[in-house]
Protein backbone atom coordinates (compact mmCIF):
# COMPACT_ATOMS: atom_id res chain seq x y z
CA UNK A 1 0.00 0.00 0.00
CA UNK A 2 0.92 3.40 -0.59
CA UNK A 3 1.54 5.99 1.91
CA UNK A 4 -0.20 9.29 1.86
CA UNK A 5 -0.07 12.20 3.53
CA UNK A 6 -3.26 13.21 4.76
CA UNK A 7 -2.40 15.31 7.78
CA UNK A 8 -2.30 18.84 6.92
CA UNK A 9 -0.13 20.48 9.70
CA UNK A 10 2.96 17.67 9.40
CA UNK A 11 6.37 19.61 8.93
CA UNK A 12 8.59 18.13 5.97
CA UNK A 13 11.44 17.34 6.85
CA UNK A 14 14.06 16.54 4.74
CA UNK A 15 16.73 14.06 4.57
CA UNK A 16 20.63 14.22 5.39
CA UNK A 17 21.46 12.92 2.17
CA UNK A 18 19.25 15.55 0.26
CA UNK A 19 20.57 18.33 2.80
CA UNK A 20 24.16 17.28 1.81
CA UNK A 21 23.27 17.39 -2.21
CA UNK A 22 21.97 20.90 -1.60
CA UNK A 23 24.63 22.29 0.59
CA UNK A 24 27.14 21.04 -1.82
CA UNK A 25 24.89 22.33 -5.16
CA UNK A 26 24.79 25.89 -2.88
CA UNK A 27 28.54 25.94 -2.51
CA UNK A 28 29.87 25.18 -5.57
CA UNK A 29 29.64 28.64 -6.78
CA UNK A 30 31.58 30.07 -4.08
CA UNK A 31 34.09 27.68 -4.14
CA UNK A 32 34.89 28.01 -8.07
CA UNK A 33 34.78 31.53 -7.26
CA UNK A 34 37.68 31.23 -4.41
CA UNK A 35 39.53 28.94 -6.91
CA UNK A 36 39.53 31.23 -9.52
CA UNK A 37 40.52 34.43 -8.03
CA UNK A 38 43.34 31.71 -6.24
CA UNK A 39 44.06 30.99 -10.17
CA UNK A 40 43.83 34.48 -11.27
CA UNK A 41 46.29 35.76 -8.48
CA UNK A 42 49.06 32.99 -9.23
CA UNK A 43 48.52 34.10 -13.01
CA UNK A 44 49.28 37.76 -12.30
CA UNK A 45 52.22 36.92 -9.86
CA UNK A 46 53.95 34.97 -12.50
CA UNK A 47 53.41 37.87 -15.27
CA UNK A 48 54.73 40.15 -13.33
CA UNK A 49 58.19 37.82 -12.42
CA UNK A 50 57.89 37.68 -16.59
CA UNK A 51 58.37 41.21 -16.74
CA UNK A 52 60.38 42.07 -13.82
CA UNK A 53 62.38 38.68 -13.19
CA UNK A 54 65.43 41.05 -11.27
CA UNK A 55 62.80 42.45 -8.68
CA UNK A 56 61.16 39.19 -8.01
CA UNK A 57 64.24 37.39 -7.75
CA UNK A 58 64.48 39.83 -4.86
CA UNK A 59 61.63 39.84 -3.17
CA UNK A 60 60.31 36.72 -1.31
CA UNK A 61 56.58 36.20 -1.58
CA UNK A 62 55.20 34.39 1.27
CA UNK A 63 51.67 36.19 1.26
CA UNK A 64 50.33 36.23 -1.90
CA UNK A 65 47.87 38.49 -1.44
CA UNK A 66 50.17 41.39 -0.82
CA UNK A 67 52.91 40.57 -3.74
CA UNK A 68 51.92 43.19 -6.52
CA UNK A 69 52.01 45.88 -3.65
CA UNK A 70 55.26 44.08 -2.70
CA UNK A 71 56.69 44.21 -6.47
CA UNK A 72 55.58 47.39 -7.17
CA UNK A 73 57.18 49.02 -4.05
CA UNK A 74 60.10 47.42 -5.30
CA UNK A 75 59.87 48.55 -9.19
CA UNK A 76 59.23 51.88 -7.52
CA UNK A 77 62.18 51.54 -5.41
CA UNK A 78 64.45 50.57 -8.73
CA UNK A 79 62.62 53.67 -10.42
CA UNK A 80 64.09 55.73 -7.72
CA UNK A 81 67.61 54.36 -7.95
CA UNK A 82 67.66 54.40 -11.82
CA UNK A 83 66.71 58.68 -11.33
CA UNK A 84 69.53 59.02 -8.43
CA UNK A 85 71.64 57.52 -10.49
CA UNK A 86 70.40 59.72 -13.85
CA UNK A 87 71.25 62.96 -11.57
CA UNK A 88 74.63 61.78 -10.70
CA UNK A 89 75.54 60.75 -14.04
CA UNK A 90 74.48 64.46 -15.07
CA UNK A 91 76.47 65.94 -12.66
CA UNK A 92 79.51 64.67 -13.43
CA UNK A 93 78.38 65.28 -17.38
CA UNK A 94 78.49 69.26 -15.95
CA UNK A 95 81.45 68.60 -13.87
CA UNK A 96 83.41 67.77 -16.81
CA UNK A 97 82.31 69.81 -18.86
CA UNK A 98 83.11 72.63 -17.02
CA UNK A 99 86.63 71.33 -16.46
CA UNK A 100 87.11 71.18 -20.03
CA UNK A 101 86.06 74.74 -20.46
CA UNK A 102 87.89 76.19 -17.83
CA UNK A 103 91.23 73.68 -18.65
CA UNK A 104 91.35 73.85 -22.37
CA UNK A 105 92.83 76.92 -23.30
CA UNK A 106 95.79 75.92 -21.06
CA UNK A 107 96.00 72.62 -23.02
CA UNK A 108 95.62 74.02 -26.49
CA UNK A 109 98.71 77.03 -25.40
CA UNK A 110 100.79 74.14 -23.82
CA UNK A 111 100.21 71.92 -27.06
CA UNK A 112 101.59 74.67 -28.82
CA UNK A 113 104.48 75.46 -27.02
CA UNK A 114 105.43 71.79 -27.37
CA UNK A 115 105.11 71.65 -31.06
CA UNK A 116 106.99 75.17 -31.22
CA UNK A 117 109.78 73.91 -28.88
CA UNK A 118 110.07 70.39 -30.86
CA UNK A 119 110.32 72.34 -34.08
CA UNK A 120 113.06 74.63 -32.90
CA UNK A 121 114.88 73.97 -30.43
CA UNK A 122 116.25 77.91 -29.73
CA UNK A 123 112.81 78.71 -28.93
CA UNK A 124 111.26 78.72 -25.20
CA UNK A 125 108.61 79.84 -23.57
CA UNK A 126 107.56 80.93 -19.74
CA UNK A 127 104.25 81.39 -18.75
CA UNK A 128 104.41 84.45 -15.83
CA UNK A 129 100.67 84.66 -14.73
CA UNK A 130 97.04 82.83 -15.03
CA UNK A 131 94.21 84.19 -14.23
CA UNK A 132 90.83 82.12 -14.32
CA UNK A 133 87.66 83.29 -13.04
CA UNK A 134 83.73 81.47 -13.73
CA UNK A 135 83.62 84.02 -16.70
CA UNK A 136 87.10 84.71 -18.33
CA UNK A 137 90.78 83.70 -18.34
CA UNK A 138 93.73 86.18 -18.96
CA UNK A 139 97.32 84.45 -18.91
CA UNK A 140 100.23 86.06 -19.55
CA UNK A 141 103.35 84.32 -20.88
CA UNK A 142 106.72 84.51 -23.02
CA UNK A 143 108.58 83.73 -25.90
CA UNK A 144 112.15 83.39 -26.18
CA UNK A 145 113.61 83.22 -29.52
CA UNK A 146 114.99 85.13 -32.31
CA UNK A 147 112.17 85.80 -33.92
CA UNK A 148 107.83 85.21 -33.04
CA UNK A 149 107.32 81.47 -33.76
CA UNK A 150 103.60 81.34 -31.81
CA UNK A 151 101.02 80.77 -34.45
CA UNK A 152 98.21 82.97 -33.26
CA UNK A 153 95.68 82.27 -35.94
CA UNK A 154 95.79 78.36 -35.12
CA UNK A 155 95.71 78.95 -31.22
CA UNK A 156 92.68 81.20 -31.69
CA UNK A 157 90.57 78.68 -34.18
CA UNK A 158 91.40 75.95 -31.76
CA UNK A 159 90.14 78.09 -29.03
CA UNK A 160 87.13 79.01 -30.80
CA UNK A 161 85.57 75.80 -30.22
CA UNK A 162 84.80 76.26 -26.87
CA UNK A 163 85.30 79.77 -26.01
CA UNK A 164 83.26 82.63 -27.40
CA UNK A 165 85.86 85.64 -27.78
CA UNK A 166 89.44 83.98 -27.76
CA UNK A 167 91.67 86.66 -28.26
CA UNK A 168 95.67 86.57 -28.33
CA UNK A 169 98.25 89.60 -28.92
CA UNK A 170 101.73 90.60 -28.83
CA UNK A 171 102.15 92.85 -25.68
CA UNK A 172 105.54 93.97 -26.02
CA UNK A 173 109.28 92.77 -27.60
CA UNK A 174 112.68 93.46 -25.76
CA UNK A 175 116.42 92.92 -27.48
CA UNK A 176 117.91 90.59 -24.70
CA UNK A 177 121.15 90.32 -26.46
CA UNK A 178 122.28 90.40 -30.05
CA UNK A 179 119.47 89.27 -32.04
CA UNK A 180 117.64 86.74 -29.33
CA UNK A 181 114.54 88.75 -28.03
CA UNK A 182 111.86 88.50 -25.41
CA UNK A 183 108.10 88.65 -26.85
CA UNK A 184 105.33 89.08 -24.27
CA UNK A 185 101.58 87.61 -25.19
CA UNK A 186 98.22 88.45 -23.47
CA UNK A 187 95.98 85.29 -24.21
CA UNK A 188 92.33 86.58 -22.98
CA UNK A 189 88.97 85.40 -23.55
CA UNK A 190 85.36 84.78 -21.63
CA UNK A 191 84.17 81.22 -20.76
């Protein structure tokens, strides 16, 4: 015989094994849910490392909730370095640069006396005073010999690279005996 159920105020009830197909039909959702955001962090960690393998190398990830803060405080970090080190390089860009103006028209006069002196050996010079300040140089120097060997025009085109108004003249000339003779220079010109 079959069973029916005539009473009208009987509570259903259901069974444990329906109640465990529901509760597992219920959490299904939130469990794919957690596994995917689990997948999607572990795919984000590792394309990051792709890009930035020197940072993560660095850093050890133990939470992995907090590694892109993590690796971007890091990159960040790097970014930081990479500018310091940007600012230093341009300093020392200036630094040199700046030596080389306020050096070079003592290198390009010393050249010169060395080629002069090479050519001929009665010929000598003696630089008396050097004056540099952050705008112009004035030195003052001499030339032994019997007559002007200094090539002005080529000292002042060399000089003209760097400086704006190079300008070099023949002060003064004293007989020191017979025909050898003293020739004073003024070599002037604004950084």
């Amino acid at each position: 015989m079959e069973k029916l159920n005539l009473y009208t105020k009987k509570i259903p009830k259901i069974s444990l094994q329906k109640f465990l197909v529901y509760l597992a039909i219920a959490l299904i959702p939130f469990i794919s849910i957690m596994f995917y955001s689990f997948v999607w962090s572990q795919w984000k960690i590792n394309e990051i490392a792709i890009k930035y393998p020197k940072v993560f190398n660095i850093v050890s990830v133990n939470d992995i909730k907090n590694a892109p803060q993590i690796i971007k405080s890091e990159i960040v970090n790097y970014n930081n370095k990479i500018l310091g080190i940007t600012k230093k390089i341009e300093s020392y860009h200036d630094y040199y640069n700046e030596t080389l103006r306020s050096k070079y028209f003592l290198q390009v006069l010393l050249n010169e006396f060395n080629n002069i002196t090479s050519e001929n050996n009665n010929t000598e010079f003696f630089i008396d005073f050097i004056q540099l300040n952050s705008n112009k140089y004035f030195v003052r120097f001499y030339e032994f010999s019997e007559s002007p060997q200094l090539k002005i025009e080529d000292i002042i085109k060399n000089l003209k690279v760097i400086y704006k108004d190079p300008s070099i003249y023949l002060n003064s000339t004293k007989t020191l005996f017979g025909t050898f003779k003293m020739f004073e220079y003024i070599l002037e010109g604004s950084l």
